[in-house]
N, C-alpha and C. Protein backbone atom coordinates (compact mmCIF):
# COMPACT_ATOMS: atom_id res chain seq x y z
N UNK A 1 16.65 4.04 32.21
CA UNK A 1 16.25 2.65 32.05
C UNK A 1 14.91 2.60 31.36
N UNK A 2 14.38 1.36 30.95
CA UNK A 2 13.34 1.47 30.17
C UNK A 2 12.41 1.32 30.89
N UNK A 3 11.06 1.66 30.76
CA UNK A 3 9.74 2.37 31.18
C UNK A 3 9.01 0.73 31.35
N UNK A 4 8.61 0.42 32.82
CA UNK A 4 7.70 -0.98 33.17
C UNK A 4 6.58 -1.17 31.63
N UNK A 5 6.57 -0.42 30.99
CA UNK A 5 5.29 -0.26 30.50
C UNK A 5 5.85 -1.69 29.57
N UNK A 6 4.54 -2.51 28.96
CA UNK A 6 4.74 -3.71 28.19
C UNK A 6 5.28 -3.14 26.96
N UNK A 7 6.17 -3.57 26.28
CA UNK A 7 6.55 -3.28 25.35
C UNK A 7 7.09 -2.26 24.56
N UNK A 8 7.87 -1.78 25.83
CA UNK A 8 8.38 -0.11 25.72
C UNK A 8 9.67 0.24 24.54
N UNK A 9 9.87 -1.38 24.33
CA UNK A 9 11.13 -1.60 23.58
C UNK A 9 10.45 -0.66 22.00
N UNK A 10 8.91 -1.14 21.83
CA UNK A 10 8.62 -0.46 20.54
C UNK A 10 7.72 0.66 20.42
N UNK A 11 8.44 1.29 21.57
CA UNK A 11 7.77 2.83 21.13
C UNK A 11 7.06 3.02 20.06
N UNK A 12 8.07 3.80 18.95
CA UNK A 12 7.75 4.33 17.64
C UNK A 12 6.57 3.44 16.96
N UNK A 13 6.53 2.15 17.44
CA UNK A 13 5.26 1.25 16.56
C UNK A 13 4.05 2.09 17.15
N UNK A 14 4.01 1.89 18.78
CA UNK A 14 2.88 2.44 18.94
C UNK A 14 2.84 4.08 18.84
N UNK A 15 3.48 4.52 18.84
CA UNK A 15 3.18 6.55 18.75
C UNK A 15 3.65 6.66 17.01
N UNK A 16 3.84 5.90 16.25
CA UNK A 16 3.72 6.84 15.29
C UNK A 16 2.48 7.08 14.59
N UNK A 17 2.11 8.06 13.97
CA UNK A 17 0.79 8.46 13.32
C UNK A 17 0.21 7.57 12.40
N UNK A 18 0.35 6.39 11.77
CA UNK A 18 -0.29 5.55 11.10
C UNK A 18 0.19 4.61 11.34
N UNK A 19 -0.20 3.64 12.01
CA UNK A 19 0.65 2.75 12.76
C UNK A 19 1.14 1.54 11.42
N UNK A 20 2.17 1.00 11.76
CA UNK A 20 2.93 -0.06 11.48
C UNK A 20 2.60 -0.92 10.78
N UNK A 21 2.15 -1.49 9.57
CA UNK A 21 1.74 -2.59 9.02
C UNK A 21 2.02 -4.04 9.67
N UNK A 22 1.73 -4.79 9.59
CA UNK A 22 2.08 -6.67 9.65
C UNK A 22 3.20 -6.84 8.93
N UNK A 23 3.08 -5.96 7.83
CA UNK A 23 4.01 -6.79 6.80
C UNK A 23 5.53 -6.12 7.36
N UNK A 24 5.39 -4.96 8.08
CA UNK A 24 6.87 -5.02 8.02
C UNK A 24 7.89 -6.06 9.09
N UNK A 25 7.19 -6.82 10.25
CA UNK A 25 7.84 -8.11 10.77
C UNK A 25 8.54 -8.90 9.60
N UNK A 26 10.05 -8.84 9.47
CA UNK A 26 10.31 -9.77 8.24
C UNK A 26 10.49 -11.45 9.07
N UNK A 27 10.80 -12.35 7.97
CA UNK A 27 10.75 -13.83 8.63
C UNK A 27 11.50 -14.60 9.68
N UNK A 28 12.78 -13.68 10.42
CA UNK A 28 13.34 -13.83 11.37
C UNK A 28 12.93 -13.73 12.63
N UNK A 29 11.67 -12.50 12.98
CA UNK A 29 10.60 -12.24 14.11
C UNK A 29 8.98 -13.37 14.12
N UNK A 30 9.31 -13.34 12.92
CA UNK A 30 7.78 -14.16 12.42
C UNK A 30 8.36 -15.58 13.33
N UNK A 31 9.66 -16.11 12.78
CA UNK A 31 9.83 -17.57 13.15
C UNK A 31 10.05 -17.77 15.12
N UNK A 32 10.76 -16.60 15.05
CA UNK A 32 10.72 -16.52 16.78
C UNK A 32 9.37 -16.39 17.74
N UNK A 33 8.54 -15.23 17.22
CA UNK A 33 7.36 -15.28 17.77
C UNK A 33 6.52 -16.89 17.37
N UNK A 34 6.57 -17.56 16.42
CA UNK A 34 6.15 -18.97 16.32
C UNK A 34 6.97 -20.08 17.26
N UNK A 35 8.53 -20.15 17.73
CA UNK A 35 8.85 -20.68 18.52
C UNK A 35 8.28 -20.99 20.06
N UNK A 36 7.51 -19.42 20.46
CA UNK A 36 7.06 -19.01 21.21
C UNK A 36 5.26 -19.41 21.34
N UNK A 37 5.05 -19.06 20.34
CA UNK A 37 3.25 -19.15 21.13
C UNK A 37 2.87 -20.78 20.11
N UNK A 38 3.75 -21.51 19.38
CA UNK A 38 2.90 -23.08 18.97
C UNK A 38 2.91 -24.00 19.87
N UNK A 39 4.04 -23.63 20.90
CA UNK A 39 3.86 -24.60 21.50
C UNK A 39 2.59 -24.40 22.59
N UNK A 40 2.07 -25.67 22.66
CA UNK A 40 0.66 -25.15 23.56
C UNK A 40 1.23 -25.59 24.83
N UNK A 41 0.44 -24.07 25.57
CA UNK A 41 0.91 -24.69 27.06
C UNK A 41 -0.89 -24.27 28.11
N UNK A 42 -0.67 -24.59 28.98
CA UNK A 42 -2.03 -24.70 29.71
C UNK A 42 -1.69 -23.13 30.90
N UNK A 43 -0.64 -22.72 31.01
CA UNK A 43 -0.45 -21.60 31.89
C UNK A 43 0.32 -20.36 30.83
N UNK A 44 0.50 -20.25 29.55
CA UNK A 44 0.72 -19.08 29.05
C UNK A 44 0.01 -19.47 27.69
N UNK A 45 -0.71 -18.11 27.07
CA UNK A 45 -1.55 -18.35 26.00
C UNK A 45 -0.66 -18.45 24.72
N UNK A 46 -1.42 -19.01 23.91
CA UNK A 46 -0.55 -19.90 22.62
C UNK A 46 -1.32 -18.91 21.48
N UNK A 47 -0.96 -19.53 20.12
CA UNK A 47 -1.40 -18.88 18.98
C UNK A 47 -2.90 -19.05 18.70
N UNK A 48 -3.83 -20.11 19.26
CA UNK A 48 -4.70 -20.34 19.43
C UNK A 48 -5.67 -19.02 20.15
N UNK A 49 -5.01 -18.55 21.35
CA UNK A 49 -5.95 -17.53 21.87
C UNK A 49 -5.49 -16.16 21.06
N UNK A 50 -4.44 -16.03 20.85
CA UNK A 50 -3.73 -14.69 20.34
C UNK A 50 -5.18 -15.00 18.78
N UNK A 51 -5.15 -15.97 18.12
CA UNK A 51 -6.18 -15.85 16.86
C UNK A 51 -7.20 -15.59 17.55
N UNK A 52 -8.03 -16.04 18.44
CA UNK A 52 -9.29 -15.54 19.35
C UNK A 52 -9.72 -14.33 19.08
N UNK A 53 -7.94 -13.62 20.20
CA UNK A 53 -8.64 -12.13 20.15
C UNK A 53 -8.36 -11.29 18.85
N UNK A 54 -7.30 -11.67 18.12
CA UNK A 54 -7.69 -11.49 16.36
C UNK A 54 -8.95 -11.62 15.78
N UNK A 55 -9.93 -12.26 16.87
CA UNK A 55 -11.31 -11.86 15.78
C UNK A 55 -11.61 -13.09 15.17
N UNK A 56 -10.45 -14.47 15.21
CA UNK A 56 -10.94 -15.00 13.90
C UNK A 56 -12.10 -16.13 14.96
N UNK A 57 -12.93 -16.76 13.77
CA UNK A 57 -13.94 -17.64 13.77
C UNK A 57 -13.18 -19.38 14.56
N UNK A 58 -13.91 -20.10 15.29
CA UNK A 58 -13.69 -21.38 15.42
C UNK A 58 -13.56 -21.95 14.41
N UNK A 59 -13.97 -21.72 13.38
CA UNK A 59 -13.34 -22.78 12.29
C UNK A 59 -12.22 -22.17 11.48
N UNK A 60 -11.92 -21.05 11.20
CA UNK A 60 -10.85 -20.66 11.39
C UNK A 60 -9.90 -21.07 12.01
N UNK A 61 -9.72 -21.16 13.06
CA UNK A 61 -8.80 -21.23 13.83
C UNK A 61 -8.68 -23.27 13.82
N UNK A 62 -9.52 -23.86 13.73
CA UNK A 62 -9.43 -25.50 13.61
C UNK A 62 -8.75 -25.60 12.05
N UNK A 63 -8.58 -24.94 11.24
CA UNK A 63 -8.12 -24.83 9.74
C UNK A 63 -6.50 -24.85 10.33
N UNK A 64 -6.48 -23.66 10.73
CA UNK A 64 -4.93 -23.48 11.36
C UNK A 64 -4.07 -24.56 12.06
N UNK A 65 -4.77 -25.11 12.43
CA UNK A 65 -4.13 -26.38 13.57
C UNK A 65 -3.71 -27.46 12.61
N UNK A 66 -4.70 -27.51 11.53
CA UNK A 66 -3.54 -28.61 10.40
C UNK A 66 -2.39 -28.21 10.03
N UNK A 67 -2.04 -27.36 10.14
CA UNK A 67 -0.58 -26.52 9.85
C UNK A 67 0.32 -27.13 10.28
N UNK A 68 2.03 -27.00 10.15
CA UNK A 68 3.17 -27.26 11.05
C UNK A 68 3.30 -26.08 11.74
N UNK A 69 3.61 -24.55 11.24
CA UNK A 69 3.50 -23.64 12.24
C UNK A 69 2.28 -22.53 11.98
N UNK A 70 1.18 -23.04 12.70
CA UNK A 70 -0.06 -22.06 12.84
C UNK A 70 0.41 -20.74 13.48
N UNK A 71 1.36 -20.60 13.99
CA UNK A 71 1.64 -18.91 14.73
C UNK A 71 1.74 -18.24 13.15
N UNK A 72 2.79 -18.69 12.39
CA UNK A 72 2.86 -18.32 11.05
C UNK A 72 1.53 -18.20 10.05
N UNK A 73 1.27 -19.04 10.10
CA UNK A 73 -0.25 -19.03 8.81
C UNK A 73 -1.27 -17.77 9.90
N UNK A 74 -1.57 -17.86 11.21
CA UNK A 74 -2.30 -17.19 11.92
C UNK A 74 -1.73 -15.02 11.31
N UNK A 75 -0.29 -14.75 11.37
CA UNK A 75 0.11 -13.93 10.89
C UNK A 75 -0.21 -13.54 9.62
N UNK A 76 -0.37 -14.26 8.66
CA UNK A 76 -0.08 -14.31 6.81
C UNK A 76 -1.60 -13.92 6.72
N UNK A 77 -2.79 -14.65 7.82
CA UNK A 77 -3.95 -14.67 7.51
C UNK A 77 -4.54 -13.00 7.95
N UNK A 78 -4.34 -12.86 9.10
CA UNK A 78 -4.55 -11.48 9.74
C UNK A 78 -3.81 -10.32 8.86
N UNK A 79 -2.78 -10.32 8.48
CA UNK A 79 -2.27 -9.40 7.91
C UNK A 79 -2.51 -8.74 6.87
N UNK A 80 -3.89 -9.61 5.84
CA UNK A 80 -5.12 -9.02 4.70
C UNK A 80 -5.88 -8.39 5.67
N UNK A 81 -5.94 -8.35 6.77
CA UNK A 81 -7.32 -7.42 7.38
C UNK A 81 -7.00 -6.26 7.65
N UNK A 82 -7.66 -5.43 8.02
CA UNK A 82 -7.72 -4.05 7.69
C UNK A 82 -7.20 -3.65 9.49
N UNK A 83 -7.27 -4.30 10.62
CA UNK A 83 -7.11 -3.99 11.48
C UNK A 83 -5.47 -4.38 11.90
N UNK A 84 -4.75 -5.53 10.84
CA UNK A 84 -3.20 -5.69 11.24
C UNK A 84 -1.90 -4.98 11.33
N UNK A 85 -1.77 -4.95 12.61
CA UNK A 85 -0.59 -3.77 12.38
C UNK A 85 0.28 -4.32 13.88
N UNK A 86 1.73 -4.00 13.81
CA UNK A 86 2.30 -4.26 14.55
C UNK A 86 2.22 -3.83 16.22
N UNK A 87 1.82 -2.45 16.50
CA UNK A 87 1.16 -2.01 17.28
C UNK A 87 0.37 -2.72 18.05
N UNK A 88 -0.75 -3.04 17.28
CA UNK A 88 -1.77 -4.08 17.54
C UNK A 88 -1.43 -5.72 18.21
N UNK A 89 -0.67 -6.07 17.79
CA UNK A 89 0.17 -7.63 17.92
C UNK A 89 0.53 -7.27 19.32
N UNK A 90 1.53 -6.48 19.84
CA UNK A 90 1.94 -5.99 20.68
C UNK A 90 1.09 -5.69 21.56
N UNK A 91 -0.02 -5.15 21.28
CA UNK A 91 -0.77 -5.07 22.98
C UNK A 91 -1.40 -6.21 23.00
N UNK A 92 -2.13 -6.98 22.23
CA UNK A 92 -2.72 -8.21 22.47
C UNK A 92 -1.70 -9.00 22.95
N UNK A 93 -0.34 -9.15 22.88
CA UNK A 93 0.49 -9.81 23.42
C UNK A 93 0.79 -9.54 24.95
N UNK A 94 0.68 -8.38 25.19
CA UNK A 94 0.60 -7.68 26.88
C UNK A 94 -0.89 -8.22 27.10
N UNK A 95 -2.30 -7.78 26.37
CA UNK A 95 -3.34 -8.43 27.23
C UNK A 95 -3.19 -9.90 27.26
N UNK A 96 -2.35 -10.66 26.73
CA UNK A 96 -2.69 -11.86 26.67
C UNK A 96 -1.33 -12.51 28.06
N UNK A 97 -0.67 -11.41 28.20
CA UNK A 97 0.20 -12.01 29.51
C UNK A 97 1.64 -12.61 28.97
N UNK A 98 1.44 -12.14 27.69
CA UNK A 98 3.08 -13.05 27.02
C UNK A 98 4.02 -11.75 27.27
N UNK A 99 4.66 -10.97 28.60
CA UNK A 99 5.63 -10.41 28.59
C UNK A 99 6.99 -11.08 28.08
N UNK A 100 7.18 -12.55 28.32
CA UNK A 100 8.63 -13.12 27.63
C UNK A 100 8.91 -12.61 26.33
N UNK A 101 7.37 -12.95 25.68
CA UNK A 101 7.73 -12.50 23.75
C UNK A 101 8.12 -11.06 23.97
N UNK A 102 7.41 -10.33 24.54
CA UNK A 102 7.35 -8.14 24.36
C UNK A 102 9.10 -8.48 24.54
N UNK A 103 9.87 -8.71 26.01
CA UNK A 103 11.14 -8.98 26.33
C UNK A 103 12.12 -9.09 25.01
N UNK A 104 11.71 -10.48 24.76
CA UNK A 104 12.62 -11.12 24.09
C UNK A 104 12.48 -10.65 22.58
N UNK A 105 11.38 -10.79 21.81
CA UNK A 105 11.66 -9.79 20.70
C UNK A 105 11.17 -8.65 20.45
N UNK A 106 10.73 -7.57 21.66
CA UNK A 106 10.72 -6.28 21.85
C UNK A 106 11.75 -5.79 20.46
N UNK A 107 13.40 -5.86 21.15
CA UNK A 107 14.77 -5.27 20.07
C UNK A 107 14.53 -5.81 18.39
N UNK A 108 14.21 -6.74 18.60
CA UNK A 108 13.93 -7.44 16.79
C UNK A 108 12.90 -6.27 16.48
N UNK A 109 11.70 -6.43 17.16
CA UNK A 109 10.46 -5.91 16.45
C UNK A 109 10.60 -4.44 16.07
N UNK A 110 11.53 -3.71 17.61
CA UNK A 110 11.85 -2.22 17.15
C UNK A 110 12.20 -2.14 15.82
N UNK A 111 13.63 -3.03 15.39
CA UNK A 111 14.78 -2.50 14.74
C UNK A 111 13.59 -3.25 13.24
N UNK A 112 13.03 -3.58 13.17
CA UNK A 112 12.12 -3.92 11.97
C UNK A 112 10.90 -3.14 11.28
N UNK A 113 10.56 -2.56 13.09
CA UNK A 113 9.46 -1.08 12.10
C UNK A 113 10.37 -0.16 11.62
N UNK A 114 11.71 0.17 12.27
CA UNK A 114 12.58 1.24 12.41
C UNK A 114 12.84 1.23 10.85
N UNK A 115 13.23 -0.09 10.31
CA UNK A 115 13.39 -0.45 8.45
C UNK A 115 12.25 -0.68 7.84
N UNK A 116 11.29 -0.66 7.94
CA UNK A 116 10.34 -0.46 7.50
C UNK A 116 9.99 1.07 7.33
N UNK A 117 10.39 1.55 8.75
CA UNK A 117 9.70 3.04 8.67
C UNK A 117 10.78 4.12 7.42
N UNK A 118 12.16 3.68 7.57
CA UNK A 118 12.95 4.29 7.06
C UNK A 118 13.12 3.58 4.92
N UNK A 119 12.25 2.67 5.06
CA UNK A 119 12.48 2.49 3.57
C UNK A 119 11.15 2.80 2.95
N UNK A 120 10.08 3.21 4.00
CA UNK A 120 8.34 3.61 3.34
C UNK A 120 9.45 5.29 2.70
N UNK A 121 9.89 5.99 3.95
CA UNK A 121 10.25 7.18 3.93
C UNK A 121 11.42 7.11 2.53
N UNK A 122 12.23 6.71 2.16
CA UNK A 122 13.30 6.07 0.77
C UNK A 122 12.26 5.88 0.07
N UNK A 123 11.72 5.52 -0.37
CA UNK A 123 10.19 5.11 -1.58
C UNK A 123 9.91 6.68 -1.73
N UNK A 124 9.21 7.31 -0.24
CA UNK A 124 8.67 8.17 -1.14
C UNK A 124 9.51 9.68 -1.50
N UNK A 125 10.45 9.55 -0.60
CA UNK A 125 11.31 10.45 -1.20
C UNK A 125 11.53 10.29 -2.80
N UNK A 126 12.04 9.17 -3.25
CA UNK A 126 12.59 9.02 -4.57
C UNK A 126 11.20 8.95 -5.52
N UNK A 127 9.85 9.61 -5.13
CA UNK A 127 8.82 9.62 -5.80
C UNK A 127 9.28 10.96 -6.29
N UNK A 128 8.50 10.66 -8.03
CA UNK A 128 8.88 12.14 -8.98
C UNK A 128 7.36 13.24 -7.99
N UNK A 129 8.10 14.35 -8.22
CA UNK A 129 6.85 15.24 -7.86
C UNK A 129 5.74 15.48 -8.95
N UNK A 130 4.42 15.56 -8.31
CA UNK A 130 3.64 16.17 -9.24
C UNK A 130 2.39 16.44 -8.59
N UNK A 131 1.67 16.69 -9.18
CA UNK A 131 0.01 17.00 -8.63
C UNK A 131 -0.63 15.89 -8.07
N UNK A 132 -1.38 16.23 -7.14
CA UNK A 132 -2.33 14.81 -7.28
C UNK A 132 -3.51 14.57 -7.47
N UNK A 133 -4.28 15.66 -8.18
CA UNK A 133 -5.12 15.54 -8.80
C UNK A 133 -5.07 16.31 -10.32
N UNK A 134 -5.69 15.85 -11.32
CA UNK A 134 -5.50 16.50 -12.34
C UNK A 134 -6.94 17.27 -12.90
N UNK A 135 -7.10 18.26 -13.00
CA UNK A 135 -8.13 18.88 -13.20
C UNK A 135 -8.45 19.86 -14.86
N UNK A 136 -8.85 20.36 -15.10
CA UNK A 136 -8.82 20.93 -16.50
C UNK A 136 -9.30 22.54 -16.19
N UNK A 137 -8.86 22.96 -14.77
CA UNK A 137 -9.74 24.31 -14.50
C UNK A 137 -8.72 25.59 -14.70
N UNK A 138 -8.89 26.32 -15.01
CA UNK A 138 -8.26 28.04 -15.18
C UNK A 138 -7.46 27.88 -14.14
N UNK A 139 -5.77 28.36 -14.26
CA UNK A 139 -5.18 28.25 -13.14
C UNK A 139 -5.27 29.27 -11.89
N UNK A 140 -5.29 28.87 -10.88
CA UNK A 140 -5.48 29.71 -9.56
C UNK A 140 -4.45 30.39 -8.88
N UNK A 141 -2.86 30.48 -9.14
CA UNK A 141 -2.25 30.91 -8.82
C UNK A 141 -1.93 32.04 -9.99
N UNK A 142 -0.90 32.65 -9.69
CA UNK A 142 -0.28 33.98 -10.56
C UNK A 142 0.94 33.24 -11.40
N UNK A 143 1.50 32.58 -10.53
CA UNK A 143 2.40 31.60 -11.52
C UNK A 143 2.56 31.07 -12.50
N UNK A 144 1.24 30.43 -12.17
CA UNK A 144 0.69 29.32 -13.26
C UNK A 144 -0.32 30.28 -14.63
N UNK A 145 -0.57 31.98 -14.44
CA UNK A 145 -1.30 32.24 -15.10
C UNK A 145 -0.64 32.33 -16.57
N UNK A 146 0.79 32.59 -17.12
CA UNK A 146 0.65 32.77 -18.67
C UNK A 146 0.87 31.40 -18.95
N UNK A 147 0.71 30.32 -18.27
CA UNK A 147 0.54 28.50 -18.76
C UNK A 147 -0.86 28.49 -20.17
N UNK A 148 -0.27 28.58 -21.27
CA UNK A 148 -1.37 28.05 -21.95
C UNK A 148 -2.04 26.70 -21.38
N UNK A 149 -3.67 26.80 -21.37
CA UNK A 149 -4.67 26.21 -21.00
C UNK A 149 -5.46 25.34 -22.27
N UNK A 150 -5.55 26.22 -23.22
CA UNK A 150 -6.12 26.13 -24.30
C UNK A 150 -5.49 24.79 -25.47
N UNK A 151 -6.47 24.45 -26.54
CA UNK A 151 -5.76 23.76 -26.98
C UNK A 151 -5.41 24.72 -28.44
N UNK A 152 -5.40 25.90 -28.49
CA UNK A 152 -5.30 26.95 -29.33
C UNK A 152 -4.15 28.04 -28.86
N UNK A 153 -2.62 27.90 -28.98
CA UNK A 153 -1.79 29.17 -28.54
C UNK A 153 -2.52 30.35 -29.11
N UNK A 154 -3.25 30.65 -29.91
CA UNK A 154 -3.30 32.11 -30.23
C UNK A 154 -4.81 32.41 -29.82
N UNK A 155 -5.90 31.35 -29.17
CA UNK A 155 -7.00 31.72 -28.52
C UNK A 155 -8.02 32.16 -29.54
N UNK A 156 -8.50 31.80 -30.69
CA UNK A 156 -9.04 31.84 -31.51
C UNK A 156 -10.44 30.66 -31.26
N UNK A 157 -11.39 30.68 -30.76
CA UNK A 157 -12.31 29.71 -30.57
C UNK A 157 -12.99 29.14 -31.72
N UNK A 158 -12.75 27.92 -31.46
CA UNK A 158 -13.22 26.82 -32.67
C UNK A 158 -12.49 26.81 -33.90
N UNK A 159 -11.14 27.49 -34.38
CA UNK A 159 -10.26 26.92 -35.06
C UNK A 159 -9.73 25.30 -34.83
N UNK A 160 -9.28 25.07 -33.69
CA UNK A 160 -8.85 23.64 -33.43
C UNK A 160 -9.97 22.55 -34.55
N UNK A 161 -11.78 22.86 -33.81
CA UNK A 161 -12.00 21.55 -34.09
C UNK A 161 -12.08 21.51 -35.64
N UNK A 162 -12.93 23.07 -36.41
CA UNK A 162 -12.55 23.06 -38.11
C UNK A 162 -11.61 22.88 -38.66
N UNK A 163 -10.38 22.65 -37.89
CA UNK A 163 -9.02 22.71 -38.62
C UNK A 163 -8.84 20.78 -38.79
N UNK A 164 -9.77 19.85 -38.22
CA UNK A 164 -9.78 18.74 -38.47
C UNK A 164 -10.40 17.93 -38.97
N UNK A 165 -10.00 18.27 -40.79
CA UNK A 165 -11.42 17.71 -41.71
C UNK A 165 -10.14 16.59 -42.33
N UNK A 166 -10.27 15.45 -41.94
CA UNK A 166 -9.20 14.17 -41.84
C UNK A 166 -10.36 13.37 -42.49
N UNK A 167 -10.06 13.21 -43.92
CA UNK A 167 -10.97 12.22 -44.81
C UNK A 167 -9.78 10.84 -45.18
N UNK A 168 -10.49 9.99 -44.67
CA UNK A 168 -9.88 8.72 -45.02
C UNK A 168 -10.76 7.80 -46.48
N UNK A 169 -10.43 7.45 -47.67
CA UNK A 169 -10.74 7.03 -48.51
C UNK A 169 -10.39 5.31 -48.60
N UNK A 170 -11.19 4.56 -48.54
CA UNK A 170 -10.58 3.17 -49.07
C UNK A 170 -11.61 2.10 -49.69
N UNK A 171 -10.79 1.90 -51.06
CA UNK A 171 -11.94 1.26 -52.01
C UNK A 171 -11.69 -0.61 -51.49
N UNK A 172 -12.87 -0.98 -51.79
CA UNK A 172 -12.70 -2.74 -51.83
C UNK A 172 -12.22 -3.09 -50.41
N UNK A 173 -12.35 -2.67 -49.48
CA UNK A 173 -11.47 -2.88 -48.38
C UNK A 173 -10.94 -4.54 -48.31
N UNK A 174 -12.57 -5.14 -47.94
CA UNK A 174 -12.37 -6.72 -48.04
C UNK A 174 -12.24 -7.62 -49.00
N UNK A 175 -12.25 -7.21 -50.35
CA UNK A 175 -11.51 -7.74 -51.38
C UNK A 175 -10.08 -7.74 -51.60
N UNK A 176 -9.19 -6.35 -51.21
CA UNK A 176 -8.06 -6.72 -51.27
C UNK A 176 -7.54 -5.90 -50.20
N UNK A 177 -6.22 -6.87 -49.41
CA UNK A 177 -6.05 -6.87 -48.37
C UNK A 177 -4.84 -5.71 -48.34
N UNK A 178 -4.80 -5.11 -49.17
CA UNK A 178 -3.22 -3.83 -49.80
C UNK A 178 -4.07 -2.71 -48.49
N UNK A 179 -2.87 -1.46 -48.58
CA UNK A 179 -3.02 -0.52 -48.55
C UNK A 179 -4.11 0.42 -49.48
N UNK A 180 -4.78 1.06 -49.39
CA UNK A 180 -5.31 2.12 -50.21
C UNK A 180 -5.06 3.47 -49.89
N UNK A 181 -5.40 4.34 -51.22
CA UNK A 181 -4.96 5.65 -51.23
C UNK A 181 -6.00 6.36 -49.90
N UNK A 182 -5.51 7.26 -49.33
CA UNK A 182 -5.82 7.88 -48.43
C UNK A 182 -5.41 9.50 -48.05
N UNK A 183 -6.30 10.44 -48.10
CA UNK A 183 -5.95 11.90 -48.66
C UNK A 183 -6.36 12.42 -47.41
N UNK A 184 -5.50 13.73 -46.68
CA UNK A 184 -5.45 14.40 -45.60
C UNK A 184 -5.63 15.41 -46.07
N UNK A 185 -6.50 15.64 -45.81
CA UNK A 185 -6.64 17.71 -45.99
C UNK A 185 -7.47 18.52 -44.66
N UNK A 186 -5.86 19.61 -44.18
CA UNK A 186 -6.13 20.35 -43.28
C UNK A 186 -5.83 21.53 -43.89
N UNK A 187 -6.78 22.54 -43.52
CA UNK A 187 -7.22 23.87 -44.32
C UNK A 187 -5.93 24.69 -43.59
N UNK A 188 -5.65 25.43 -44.48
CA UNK A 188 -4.49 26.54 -44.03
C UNK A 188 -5.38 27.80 -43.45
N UNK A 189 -4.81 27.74 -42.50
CA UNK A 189 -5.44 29.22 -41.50
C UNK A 189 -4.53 30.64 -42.40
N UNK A 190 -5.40 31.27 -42.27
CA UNK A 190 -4.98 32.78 -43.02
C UNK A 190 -5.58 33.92 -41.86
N UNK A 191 -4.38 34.43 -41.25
CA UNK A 191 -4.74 35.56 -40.28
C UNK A 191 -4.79 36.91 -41.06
């Protein structure tokens, strides 16, 4: 059976190693948890205190109240901050005494990090591999050692940059608006 603990329904939100974003609640949990805390009541706390212990400001929170559903705008607003995460929602919802919401959309909220967690993991699987930093240093493995480095296959120093005497010629430029003759000369290397 499941564990007294508040909100046992979402394990994985709280134990996984970087917890849960805001954003992954999609708009089916969002509208239920708003069913739940707009309406104001005087014996269970509303969206009003849940923004409180979110941190936000009294005028903040008087902004919100012009709204039709402030549980919603209260979500959209928190969820730019650096501290929103589903995890988080969830215990302020146990300190705040709302076991009905943990109950009732505990199963929603699981099965929403659960797709969240499983389409972050689809993203980065289908990421191409590569380095993640790019550096310009002598390679450090044995692998990587016959990788030309150079911008010279045959390692000849300072051929590259003499080999780029690129003279561009153009008469009258701003008198006439044509093409002009223009002569390339790269010196033939003789080994």
């Amino acid at each position: 059976m499941a564990s007294d603990r508040p909100g046992a329904g979402s394990a994985p939100c709280f134990s996984s190693a970087s917890p849960v974003p805001l954003a992954a609640l999609n708009m089916r949990v969002r509208r239920r948890l708003a069913l739940f805390l707009n309406v104001q009541s005087l014996v269970a706390a509303d969206w009003a205190t849940l923004a409180e212990e979110l941190g936000f400001e009294y005028l903040e929170i008087r902004q919100l109240e012009a709204y039709p559903n402030p549980t919603g705008r209260l979500l959209d607003a928190w969820q730019g901050r650096p501290d929103a995460s589903v995890s988080r929602l969830l215990e302020l919802l146990a300190k705040l005494g709302r076991q009905d919401v943990l109950e009732e959309l505990g199963p929603s909220i699981e099965e929403d990090c659960q797709k969240y967690i499983l389409k972050q993991q689809q993203e980065e699987s289908e990421k191409p591999l590569q380095v993640a930093a790019v550096d310009s240093s002598v390679p450090r493995t044995l692998e990587l050692a016959g990788i030309t480095t150079l911008d010279d296959p045959l390692g000849v120093d300072g051929w590259w940059w003499s080999s780029q005497m690129i003279i561009c010629k153009a008469r009258n430029v701003t008198s006439r608006p044509s093409l002009h003759s223009a002569s390339l000369q790269v010196p033939i290397r003789s080994d």
